[in-house]
Protein backbone atom coordinates (compact mmCIF):
# COMPACT_ATOMS: atom_id res chain seq x y z
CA UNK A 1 0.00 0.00 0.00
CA UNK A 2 1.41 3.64 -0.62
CA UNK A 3 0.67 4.66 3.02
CA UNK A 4 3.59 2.12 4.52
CA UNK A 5 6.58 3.57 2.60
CA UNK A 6 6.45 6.71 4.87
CA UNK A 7 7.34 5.35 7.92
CA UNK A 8 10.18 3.55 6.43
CA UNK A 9 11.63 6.75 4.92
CA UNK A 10 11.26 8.49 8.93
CA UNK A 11 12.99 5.36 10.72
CA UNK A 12 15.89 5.65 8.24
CA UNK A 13 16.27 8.89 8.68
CA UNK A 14 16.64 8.33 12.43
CA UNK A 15 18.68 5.21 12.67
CA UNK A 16 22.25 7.48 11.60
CA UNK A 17 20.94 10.05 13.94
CA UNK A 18 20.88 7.68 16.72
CA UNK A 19 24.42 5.97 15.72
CA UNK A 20 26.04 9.74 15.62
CA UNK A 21 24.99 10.25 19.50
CA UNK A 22 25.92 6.65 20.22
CA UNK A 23 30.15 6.84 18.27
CA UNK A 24 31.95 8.70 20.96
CA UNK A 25 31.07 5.02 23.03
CA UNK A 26 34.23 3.79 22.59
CA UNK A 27 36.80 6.62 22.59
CA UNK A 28 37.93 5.39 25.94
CA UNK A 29 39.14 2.35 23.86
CA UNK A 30 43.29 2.88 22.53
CA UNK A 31 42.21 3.08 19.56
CA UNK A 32 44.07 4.89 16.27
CA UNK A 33 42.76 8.56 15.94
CA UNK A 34 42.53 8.45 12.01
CA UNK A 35 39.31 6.35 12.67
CA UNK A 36 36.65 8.16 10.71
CA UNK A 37 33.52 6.50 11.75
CA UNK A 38 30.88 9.17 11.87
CA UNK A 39 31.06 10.69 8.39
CA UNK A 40 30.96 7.61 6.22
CA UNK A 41 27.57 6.94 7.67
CA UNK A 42 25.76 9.73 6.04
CA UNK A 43 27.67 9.34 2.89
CA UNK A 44 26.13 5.29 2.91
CA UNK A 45 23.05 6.44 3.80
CA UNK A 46 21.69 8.23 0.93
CA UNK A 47 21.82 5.31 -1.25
CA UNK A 48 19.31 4.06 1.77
CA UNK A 49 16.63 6.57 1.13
CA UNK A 50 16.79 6.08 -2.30
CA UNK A 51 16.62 2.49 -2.16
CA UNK A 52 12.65 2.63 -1.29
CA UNK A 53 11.83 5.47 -3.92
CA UNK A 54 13.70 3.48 -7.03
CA UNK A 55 12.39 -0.25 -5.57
CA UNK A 56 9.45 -1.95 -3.70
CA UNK A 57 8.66 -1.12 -0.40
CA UNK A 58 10.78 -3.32 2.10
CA UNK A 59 8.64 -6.44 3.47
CA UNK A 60 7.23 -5.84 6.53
CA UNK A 61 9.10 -7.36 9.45
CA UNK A 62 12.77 -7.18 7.46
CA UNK A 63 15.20 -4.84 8.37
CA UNK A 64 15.74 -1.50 6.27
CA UNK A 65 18.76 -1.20 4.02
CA UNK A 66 20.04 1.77 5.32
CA UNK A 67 20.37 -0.17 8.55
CA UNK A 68 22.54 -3.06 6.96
CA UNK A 69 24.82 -0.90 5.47
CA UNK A 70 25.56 1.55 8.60
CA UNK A 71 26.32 -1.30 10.72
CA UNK A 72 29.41 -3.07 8.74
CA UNK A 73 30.43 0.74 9.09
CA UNK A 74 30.53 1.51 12.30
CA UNK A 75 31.84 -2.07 13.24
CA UNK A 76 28.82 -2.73 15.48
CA UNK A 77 25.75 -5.27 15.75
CA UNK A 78 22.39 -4.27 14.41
CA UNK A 79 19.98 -2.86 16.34
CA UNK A 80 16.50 -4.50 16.42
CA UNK A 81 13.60 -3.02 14.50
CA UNK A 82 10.97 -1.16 16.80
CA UNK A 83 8.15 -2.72 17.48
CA UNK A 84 5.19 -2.78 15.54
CA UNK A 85 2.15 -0.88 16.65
CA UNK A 86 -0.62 -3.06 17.76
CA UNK A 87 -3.83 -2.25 15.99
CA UNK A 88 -7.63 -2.51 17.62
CA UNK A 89 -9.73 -5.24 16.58
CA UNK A 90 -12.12 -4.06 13.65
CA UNK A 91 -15.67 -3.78 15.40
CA UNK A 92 -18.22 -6.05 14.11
CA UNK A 93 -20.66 -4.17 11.93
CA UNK A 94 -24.08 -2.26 13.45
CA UNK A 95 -27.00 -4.57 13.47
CA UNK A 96 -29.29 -3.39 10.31
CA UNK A 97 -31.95 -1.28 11.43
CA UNK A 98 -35.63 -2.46 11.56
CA UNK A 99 -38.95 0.22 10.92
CA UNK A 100 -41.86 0.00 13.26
CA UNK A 101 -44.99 -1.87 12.86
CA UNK A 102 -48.15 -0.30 11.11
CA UNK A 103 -50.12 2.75 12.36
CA UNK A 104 -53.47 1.38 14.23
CA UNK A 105 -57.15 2.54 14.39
CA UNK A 106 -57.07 4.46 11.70
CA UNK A 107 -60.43 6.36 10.82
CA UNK A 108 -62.42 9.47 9.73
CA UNK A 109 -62.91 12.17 12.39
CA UNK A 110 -64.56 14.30 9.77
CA UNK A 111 -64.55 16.08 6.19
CA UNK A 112 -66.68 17.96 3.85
CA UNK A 113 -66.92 18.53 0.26
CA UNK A 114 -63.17 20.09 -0.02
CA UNK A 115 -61.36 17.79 2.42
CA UNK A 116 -61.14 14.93 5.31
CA UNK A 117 -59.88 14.75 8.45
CA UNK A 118 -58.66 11.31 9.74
CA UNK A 119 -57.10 10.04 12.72
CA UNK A 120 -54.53 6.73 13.99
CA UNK A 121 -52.95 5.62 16.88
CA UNK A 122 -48.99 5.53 16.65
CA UNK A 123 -47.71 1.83 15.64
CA UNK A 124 -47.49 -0.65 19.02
CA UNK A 125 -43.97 -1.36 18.42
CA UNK A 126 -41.97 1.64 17.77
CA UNK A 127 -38.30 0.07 18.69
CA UNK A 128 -34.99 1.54 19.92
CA UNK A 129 -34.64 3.67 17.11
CA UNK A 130 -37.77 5.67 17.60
CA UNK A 131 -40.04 7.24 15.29
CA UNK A 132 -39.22 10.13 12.99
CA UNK A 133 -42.93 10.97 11.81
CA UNK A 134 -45.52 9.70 9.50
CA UNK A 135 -46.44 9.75 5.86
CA UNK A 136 -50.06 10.18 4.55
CA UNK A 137 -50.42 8.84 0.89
CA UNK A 138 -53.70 8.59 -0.84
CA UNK A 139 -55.19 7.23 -4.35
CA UNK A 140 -58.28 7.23 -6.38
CA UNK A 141 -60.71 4.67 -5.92
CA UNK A 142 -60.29 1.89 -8.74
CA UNK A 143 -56.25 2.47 -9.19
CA UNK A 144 -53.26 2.01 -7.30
CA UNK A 145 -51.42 4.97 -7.60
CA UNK A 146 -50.55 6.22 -4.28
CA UNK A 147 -49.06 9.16 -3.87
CA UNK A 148 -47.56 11.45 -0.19
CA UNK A 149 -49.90 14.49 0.12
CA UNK A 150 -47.50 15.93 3.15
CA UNK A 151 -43.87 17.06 1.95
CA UNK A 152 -43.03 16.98 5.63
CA UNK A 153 -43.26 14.12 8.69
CA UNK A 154 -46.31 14.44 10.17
CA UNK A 155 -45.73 14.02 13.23
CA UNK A 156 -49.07 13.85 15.59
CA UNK A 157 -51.65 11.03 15.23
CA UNK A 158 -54.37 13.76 12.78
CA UNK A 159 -54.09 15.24 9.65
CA UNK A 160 -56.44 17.05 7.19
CA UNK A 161 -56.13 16.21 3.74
CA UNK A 162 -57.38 19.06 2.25
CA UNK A 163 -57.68 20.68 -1.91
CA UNK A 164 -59.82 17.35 -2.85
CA UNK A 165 -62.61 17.32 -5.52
CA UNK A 166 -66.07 17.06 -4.72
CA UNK A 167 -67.43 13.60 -5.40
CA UNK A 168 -64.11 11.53 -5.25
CA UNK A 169 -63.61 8.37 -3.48
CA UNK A 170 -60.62 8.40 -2.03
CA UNK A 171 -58.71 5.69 -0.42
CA UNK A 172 -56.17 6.43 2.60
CA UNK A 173 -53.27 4.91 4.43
CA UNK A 174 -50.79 6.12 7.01
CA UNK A 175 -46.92 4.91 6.78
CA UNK A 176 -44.81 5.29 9.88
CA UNK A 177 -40.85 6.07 9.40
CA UNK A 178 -37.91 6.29 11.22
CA UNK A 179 -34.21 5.32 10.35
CA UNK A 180 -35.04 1.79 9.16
CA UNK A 181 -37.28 2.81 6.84
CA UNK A 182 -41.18 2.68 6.12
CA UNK A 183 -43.42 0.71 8.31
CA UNK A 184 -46.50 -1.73 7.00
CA UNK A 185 -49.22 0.79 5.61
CA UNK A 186 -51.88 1.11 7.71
CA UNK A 187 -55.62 1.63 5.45
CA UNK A 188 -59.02 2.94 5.62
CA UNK A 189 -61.35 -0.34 4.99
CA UNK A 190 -63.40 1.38 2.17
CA UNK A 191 -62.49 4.65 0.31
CA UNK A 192 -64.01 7.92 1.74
CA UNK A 193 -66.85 9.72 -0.61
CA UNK A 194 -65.73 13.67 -0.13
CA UNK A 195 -68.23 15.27 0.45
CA UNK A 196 -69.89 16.85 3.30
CA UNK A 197 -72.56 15.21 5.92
CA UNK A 198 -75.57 17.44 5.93
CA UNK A 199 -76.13 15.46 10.21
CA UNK A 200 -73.97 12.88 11.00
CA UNK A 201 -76.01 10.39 13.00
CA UNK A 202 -76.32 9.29 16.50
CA UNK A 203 -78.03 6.88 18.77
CA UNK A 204 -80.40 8.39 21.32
CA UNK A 205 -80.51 5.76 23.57
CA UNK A 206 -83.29 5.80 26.37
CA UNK A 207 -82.16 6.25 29.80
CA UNK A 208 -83.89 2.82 31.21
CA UNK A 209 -81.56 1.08 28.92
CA UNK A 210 -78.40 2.19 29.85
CA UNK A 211 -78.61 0.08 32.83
CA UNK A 212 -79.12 -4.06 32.26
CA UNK A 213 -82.99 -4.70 31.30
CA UNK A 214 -84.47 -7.90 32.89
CA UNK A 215 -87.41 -9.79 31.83
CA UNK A 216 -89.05 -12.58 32.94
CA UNK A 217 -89.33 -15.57 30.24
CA UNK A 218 -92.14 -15.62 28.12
CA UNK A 219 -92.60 -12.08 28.40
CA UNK A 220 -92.80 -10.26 24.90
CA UNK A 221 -90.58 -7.54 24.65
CA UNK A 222 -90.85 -4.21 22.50
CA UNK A 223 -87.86 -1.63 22.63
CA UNK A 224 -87.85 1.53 20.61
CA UNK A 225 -84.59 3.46 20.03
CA UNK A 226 -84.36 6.62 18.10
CA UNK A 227 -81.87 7.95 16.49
CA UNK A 228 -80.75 10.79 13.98
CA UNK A 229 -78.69 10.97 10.79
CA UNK A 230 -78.74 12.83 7.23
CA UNK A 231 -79.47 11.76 4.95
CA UNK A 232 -80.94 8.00 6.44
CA UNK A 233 -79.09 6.07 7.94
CA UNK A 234 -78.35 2.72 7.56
CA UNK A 235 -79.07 0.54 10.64
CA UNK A 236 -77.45 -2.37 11.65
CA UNK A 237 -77.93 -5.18 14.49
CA UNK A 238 -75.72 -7.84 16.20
CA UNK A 239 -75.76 -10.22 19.12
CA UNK A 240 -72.40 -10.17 21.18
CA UNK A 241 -70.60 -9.55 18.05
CA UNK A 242 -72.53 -11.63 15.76
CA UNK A 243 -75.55 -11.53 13.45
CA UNK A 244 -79.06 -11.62 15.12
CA UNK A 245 -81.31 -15.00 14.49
CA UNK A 246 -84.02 -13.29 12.65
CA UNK A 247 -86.15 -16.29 13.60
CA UNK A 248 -86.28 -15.34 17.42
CA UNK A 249 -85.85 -11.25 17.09
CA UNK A 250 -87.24 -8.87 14.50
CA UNK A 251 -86.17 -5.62 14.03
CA UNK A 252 -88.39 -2.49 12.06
CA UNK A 253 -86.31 0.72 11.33
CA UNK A 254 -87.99 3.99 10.09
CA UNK A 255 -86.06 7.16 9.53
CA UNK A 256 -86.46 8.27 13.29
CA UNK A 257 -86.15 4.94 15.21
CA UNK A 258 -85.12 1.59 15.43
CA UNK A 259 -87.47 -1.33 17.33
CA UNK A 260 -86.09 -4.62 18.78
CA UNK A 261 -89.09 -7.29 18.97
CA UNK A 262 -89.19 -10.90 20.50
CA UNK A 263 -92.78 -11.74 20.70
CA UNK A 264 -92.02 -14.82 23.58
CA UNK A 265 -88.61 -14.33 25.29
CA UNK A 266 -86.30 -16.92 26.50
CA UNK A 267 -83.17 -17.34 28.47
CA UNK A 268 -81.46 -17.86 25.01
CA UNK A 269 -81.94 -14.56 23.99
CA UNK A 270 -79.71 -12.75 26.93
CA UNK A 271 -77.18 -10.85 25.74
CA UNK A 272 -75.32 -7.54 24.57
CA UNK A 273 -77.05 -6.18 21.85
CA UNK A 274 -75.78 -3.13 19.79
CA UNK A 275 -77.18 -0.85 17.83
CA UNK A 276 -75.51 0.89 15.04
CA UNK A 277 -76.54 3.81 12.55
CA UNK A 278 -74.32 4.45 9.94
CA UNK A 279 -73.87 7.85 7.46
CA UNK A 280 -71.46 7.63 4.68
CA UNK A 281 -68.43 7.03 6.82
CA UNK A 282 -70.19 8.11 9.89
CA UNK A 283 -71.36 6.23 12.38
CA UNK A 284 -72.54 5.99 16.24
CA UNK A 285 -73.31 2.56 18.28
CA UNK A 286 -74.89 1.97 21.70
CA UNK A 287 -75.35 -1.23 23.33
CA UNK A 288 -77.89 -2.49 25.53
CA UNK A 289 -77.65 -6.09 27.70
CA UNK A 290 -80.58 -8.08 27.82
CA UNK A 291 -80.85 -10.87 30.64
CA UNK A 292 -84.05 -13.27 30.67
CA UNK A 293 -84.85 -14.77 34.41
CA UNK A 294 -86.77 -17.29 35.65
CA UNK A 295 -87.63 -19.31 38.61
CA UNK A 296 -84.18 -21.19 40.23
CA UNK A 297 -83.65 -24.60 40.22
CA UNK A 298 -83.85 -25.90 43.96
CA UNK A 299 -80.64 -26.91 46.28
CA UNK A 300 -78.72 -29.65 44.79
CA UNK A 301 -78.38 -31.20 47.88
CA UNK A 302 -79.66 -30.70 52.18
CA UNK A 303 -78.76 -33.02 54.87
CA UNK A 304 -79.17 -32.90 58.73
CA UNK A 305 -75.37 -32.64 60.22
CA UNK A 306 -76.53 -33.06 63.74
CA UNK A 307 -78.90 -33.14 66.42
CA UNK A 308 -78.87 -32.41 70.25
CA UNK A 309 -81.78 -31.65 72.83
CA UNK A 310 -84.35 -29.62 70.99
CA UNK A 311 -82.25 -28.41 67.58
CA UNK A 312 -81.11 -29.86 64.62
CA UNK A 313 -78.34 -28.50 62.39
CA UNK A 314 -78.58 -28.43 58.47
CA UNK A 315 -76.61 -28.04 55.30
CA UNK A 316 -77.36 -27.34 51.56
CA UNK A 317 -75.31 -26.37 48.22
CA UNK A 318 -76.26 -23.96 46.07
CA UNK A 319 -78.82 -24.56 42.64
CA UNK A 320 -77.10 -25.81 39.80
CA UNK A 321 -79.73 -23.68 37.94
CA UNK A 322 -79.84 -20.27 39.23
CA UNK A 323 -82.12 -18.64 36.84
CA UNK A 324 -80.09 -16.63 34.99
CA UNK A 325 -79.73 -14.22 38.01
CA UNK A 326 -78.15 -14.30 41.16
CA UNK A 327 -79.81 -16.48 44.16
CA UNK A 328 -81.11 -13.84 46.75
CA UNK A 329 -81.78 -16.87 49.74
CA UNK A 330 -83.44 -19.74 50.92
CA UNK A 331 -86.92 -20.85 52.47
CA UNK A 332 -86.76 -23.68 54.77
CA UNK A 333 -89.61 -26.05 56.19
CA UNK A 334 -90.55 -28.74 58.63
CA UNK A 335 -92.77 -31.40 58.61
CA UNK A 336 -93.25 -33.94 61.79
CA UNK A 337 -93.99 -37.72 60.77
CA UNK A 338 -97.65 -37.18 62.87
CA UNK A 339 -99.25 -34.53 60.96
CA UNK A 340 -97.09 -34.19 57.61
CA UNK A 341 -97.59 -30.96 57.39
CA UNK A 342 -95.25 -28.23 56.25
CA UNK A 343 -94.72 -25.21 58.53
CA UNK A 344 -92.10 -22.74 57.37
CA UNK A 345 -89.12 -21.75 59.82
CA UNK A 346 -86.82 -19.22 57.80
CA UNK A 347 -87.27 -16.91 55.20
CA UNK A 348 -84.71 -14.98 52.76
CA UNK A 349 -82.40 -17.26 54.74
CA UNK A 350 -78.64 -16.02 53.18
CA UNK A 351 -76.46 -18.77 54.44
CA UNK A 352 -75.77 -22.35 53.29
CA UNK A 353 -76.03 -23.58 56.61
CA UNK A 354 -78.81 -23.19 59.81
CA UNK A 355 -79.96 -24.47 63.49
CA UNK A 356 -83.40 -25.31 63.40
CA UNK A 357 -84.62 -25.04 67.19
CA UNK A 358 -87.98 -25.14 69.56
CA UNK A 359 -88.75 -28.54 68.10
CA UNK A 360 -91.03 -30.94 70.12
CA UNK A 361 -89.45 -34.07 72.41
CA UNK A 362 -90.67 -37.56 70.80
CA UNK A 363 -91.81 -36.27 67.40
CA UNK A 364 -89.41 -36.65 64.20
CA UNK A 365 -88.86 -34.35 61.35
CA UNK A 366 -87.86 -34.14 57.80
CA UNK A 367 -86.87 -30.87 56.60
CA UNK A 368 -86.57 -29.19 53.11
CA UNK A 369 -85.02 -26.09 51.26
CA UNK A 370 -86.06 -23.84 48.55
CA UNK A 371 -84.16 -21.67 46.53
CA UNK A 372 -85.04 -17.68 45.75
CA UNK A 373 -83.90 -15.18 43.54
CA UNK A 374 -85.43 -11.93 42.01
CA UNK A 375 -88.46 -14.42 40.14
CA UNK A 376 -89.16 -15.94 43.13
CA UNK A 377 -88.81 -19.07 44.96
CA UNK A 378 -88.44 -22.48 43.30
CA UNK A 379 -91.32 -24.67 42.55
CA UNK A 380 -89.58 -27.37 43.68
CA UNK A 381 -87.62 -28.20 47.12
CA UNK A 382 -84.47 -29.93 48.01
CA UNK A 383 -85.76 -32.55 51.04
CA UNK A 384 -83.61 -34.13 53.48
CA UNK A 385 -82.69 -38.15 52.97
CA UNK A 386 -82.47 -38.81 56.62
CA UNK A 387 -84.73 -38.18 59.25
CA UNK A 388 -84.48 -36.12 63.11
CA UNK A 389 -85.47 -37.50 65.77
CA UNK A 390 -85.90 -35.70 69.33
CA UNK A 391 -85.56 -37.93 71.89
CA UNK A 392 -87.07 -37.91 74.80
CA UNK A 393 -84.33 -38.44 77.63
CA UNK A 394 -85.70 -39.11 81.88
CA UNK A 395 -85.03 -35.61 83.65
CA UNK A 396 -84.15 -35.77 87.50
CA UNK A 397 -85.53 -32.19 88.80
CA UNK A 398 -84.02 -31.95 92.17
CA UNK A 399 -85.44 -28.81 93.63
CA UNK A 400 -83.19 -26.20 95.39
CA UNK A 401 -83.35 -26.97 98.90
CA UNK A 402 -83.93 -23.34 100.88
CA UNK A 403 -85.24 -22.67 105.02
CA UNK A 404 -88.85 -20.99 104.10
CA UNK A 405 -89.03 -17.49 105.82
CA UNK A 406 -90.96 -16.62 108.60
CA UNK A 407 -93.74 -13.82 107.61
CA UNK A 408 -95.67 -13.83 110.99
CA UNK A 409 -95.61 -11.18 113.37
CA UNK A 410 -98.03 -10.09 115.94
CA UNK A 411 -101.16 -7.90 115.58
CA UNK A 412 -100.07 -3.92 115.01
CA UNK A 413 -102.86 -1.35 114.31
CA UNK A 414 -101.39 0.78 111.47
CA UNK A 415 -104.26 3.46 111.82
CA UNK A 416 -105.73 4.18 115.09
CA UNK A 417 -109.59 4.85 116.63
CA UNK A 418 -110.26 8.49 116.36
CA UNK A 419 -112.86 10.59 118.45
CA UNK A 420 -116.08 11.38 116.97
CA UNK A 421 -119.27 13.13 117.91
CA UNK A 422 -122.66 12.17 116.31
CA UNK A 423 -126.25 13.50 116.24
CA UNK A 424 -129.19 10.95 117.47
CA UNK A 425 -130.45 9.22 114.52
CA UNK A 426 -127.81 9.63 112.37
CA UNK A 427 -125.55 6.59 111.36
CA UNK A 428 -121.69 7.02 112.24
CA UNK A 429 -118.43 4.60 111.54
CA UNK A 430 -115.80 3.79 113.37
CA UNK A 431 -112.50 2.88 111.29
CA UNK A 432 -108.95 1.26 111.96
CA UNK A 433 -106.60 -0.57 109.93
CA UNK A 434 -104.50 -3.85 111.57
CA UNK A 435 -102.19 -6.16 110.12
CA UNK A 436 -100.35 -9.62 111.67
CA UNK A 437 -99.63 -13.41 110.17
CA UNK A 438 -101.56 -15.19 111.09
CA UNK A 439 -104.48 -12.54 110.15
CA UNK A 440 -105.54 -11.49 113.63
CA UNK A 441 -108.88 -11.83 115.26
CA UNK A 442 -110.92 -9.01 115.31
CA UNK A 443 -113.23 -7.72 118.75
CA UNK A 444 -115.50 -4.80 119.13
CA UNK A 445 -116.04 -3.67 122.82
CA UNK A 446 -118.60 -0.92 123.98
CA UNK A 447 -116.90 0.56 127.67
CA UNK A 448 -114.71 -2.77 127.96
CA UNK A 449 -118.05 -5.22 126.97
CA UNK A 450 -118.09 -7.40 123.91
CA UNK A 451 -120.53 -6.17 121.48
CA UNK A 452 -120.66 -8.96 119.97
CA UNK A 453 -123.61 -9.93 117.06
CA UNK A 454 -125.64 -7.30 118.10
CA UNK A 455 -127.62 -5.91 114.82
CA UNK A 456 -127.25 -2.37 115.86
CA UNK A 457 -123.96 -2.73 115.13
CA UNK A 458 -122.14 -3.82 111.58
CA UNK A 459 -118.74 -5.42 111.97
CA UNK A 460 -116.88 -5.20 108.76
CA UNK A 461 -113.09 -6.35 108.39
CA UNK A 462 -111.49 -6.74 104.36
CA UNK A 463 -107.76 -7.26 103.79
CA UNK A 464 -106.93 -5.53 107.18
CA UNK A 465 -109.36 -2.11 107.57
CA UNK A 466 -111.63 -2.42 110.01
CA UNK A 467 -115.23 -0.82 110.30
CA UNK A 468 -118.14 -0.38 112.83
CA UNK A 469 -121.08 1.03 111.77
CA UNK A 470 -123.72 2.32 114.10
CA UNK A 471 -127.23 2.64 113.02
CA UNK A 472 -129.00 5.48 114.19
CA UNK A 473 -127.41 5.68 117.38
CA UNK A 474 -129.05 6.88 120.98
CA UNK A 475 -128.07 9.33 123.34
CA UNK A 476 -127.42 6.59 125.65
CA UNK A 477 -125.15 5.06 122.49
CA UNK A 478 -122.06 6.97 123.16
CA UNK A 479 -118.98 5.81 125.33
CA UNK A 480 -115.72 4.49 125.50
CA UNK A 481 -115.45 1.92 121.84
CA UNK A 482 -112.30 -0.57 121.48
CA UNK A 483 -111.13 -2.96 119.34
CA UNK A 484 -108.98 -5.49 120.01
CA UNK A 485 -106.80 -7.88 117.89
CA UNK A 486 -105.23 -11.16 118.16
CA UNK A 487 -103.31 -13.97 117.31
CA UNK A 488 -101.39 -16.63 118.21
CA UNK A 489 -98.32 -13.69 118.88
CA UNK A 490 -100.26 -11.30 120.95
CA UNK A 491 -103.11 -9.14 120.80
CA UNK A 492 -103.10 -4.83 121.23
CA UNK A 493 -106.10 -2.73 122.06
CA UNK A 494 -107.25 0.50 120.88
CA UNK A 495 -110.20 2.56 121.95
CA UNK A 496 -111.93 6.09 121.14
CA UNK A 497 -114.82 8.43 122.20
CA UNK A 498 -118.24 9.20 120.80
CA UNK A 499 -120.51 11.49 121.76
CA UNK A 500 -123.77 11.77 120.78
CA UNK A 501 -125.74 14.87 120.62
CA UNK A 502 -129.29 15.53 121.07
CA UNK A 503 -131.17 17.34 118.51
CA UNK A 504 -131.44 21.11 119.12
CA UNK A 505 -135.71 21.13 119.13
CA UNK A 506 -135.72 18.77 121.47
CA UNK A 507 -132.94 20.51 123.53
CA UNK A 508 -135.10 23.31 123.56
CA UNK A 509 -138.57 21.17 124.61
CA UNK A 510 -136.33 20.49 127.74
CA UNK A 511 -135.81 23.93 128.86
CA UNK A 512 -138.20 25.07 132.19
């Protein structure tokens, strides 16, 4: 190669330069002065530079003439070569450089009779090398001949292709770059008609269907959406995704609405059903779920898990047929072997599990569980294999041994006799109140004599007052009265006055 020569050329250059500093070595030697060493060097050393310019460049790794002839000069050895210069590996080469994947979701926002507006999502893998911008290129509909409407990268996710002619179909697609070139196209699924959309449609759906509508089977059901659109739009149906079965829905569309029929609904036709109204390359959808209900299936299973004294536990498992809708509880009931009859015990029971209790000693009972949800409850009921049995076990009562108390206590007047004065002929009573256990004997005295069963006198004693009544007493009727009570603790006395009064006439009939 040309470039090696050069260095050659330098190191020969150097080599006398280096033998000149290194001659006055052996001068301490006895040796003859007329020893000329130096000079002859330089004079041998021109031939050496022009060695390489007349020849071939030296190999590499051999000596350089000039270096061969110096030494039989001087009358030294050779001095080795200098090393070579150890070169860097060569790198391996940069891994080629991959574009991204397509553009998504790419669709019309709007347009009019000049231009169109459309929208994407950037590609899903972009890669390390990032994206430098994107590359709208349309074409006629019917040809192939795409061309880039934007000179420059676009670089955010909407552009407006504008300067189009009224009445073209146009079809679109969206190119992502960046340093390893152009990405998958990404294309409109029909071409775009430019021209404007005198009212772009849209689904008015009713409020009571934005929320899951439930029917019960069998019913017939009759939904009317309306929509708008302009010109009319073109509606079109689907069942989760997929066509409707025209043999168990219809559908009638006028230009304002849209009605969903089923004239006898079953649990087949739940679902998501959407609605969708389409304008040129406008449209709107809105989805309503249908769910169909019915009674539950009952428990698949109920056993008794125990019984003790007057209960008995149970245990169930869920319907394998729910109804379409969730299971809201459980009814249970019990029937004794005597009168067969069903009595219920729990309603809207939650659980899977209960404690039946209050049951009767000596009778037995079977037991069975329906299901419930928003229909209702099951028609039929899961019963129990087995049978309970409360059985009646001998009961020692041992009553609590305790000393009685002792309530008696001697006679005690609680209210005593008061003094009176009366009138002849007019009736008066005399009132105390006693108590004592044993109830006390009760004795009327008249000035410290027994009155006894006279019948001018009424004895009365209730639940401890005492009374005597005297009927239209005398003036020889007045005195000292007592009455005395007593048991088997003791008796006690008390007494009190009367007077009784003559009439005033006959006071005065006295008078001398």
């Amino acid at each position: 190669m040309p470039s090696k020569p050069a260095p050659i050329k330098k190191a020969a250059k150097k080599e006398p330069a280096k033998k000149e500093e290194k001659a006055p070595e052996p001068e301490p030697a006895p040796a003859p002065a007329p020893e000329p060493a130096p000079e002859p060097a330089p004079v041998e050393a021109a031939p050496a530079e022009a060695a390489p310019a007349e020849g071939a460049p030296p190999a590499e790794g051999e000596a350089p003439p000039a270096e061969e002839g110096a030494a039989p000069a001087d009358g030294e050895a050779a001095e080795p070569p200098p090393p070579e210069e150890v070169k860097p590996p060569t790198p391996p080469p940069p891994p080629p450089k991959e574009p991204t994947s397509a553009p998504v979701e790419l669709f019309v926002e709007d347009k009019n009779d000049t231009s169109v507006t459309i929208m994407w999502s950037q590609p899903e893998t972009v890669g390390p090398d990032g994206l430098d911008g994107y590359t709208i290129e349309i074409c006629k509909d019917g040809t192939e001949d795409w061309k880039a409407i934007n000179e420059d990268l676009q670089k955010s996710c909407r552009y407006v292709i504008k300067n189009q002619t009224t009445g073209d179909r146009l079809k679109i697609r969206v190119v992502a770059l960046n340093p390893g070139g152009r990405s998958p196209p990404c294309a409109l699924h029909e071409a775009v008609l430019v021209k404007e959309v005198a009212d772009r449609p849209k689904v008015r759906l009713p409020r009571f269907l934005r929320q899951r509508y439930v029917a019960h089977v069998g019913e017939k059901i009759n939904l009317t959406i309306p929509f708008t659109g302009k010109p009319k739009p073109v509606v079109t149906w689907t069942k989760n995704g997929e066509p409707l079965d025209k043999k168990r829905v219809n559908i009638r569309s006028t230009e304002r609405d849209s009605i969903l029929f089923i004239r006898a609904s079953e649990r087949e036709d739940s679902g998501e059903y959407e609605m969708c109204v389409k304008v040129d390359d406008f449209e709107d959808k809105a989805s309503l779920v249908l769910q169909i209900v019915e009674l539950p299936g009952p428990p698949a299973s109920v056993k008794v898990v125990d019984v003790w004294g007057f209960n008995v536990a149970l245990e169930w498992t869920a319907p394998k047929d729910n109804g379409n809708t969730d299971i809201t509880g459980y009814t249970i009931q019990k029937a004794d072997r005597k009168t067969t009859d069903w009595y219920t015990v729990l309603e809207n029971y939650h659980r899977l599990n209960a404690t039946i209790s209050d049951l009767i000693m000596g009778n037995t009972y079977k037991f069975r569980v329906f299901s419930e949800n928003k229909c209702g409850i099951s028609e039929d009921a899961a019963v129990t294999k087995e049978e309970a049995t409360i059985v009646k076990e001998g009961i020692e009562y041992k009553p609590t041994e305790f000393k009685e108390h002792d309530f008696s206590e001697p006679p005690k007047f609680t209210t005593n006799l008061t003094d009176r004065s009366t009138t002849v002929g007019y009736s008066t009573k005399l009132l105390c109140s006693v108590r004592g256990l044993p109830k006390p004997k009760i004795i009327w005295m008249k000035n410290q004599m027994i009155i006894g069963d006279d019948p001018k006198y009424r004895q009365i004693c209730v639940q401890g007052i005492c009374s005597l009544e005297i009927r239209k007493p005398g003036s020889f009727d007045g005195g000292v009265y007592a009455c005395r009570a007593k048991n088997d603790h003791g008796e006690v006395t008390i007494s009190c006055k009367l007077e009784v009064k003559r009439k005033y006439n006959n006071y005065l009939k006295q008078l001398p």
